[in-house]
C-alpha atoms as a PDB file:
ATOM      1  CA  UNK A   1      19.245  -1.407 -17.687  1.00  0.00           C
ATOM      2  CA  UNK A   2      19.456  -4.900 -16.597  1.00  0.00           C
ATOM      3  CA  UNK A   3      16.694  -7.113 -15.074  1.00  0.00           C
ATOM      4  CA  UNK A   4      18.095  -7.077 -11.276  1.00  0.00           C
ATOM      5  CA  UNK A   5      18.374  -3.098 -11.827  1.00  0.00           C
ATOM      6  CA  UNK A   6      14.614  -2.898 -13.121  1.00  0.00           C
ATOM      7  CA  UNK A   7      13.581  -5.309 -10.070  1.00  0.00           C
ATOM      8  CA  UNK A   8      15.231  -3.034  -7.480  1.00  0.00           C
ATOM      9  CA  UNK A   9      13.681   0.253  -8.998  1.00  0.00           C
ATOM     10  CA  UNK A  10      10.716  -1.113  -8.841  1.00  0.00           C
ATOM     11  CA  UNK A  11      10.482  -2.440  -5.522  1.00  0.00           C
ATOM     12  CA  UNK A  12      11.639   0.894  -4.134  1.00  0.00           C
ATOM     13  CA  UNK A  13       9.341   2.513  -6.196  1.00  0.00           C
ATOM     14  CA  UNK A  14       6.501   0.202  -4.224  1.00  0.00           C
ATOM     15  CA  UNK A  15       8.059   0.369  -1.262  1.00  0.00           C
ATOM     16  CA  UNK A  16       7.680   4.551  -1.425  1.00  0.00           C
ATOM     17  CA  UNK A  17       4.753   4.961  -2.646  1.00  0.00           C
ATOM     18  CA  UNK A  18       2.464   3.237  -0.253  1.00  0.00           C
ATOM     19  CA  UNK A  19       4.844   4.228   3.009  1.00  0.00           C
ATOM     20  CA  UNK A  20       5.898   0.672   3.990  1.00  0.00           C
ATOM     21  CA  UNK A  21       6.532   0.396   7.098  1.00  0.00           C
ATOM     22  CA  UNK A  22       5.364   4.084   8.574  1.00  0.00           C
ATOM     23  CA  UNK A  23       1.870   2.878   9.559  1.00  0.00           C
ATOM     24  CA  UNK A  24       0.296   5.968   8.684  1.00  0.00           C
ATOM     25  CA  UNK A  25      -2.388   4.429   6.569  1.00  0.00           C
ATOM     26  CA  UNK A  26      -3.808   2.796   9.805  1.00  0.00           C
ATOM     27  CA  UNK A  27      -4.060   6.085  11.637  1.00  0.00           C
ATOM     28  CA  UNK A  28      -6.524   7.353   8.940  1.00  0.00           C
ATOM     29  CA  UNK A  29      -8.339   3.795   8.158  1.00  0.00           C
ATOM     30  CA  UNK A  30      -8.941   3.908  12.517  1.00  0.00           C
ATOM     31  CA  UNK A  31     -10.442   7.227  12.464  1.00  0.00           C
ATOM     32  CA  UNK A  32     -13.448   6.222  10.493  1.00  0.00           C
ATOM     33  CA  UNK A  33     -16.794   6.032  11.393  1.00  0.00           C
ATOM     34  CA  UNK A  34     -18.088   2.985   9.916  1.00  0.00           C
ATOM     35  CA  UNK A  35     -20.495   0.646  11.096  1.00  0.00           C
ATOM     36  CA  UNK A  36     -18.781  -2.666   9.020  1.00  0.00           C
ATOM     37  CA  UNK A  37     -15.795  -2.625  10.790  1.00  0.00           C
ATOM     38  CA  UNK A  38     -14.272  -5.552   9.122  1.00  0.00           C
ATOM     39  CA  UNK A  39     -14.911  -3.912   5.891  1.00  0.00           C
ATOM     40  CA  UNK A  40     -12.596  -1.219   6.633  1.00  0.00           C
ATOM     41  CA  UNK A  41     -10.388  -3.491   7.552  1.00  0.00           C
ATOM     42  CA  UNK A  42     -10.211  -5.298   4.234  1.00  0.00           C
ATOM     43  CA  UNK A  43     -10.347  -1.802   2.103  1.00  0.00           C
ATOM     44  CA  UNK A  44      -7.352  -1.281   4.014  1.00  0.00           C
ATOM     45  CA  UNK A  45      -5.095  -4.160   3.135  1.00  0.00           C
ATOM     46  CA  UNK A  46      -6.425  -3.448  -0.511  1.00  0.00           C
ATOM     47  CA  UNK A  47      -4.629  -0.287  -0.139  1.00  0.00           C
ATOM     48  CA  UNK A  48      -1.469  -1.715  -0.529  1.00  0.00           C
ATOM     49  CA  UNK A  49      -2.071  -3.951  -3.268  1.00  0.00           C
ATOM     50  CA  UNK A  50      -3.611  -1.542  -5.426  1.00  0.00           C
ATOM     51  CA  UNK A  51      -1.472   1.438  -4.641  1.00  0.00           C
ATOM     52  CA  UNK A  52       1.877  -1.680  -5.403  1.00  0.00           C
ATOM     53  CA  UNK A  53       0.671  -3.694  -7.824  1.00  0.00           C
ATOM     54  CA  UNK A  54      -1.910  -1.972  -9.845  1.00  0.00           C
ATOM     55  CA  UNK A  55      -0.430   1.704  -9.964  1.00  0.00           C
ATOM     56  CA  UNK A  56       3.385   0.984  -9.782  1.00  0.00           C
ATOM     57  CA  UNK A  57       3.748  -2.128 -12.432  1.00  0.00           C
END
């Protein structure tokens, strides 16, 4: 397997896992009842680094 093949696997791999694009994360991170709203909003962009980064590598 080369490098550029490992690279593309694993982007789609990313890409997949965390829904890119859909925007169905925000429909469930706007549905909670929190009373730090900017909070939430920070958990939520943490979502995609863990879910990319952390899980997928």
């Amino acid at each position: 397997m080369t490098v550029a093949r490992a690279i593309r696997y694993g982007l789609a791999r990313g890409a997949y896992s965390n829904e890119a694009g859909t925007g169905t994360a925000a429909v469930f991170h706007a549905t909670a009842q929190t009373s730090e709203p900017v909070r939430q909003g920070l958990i939520a962009s943490l979502d995609v680094f863990i879910d990319t980064i952390v899980i997928c590598s």
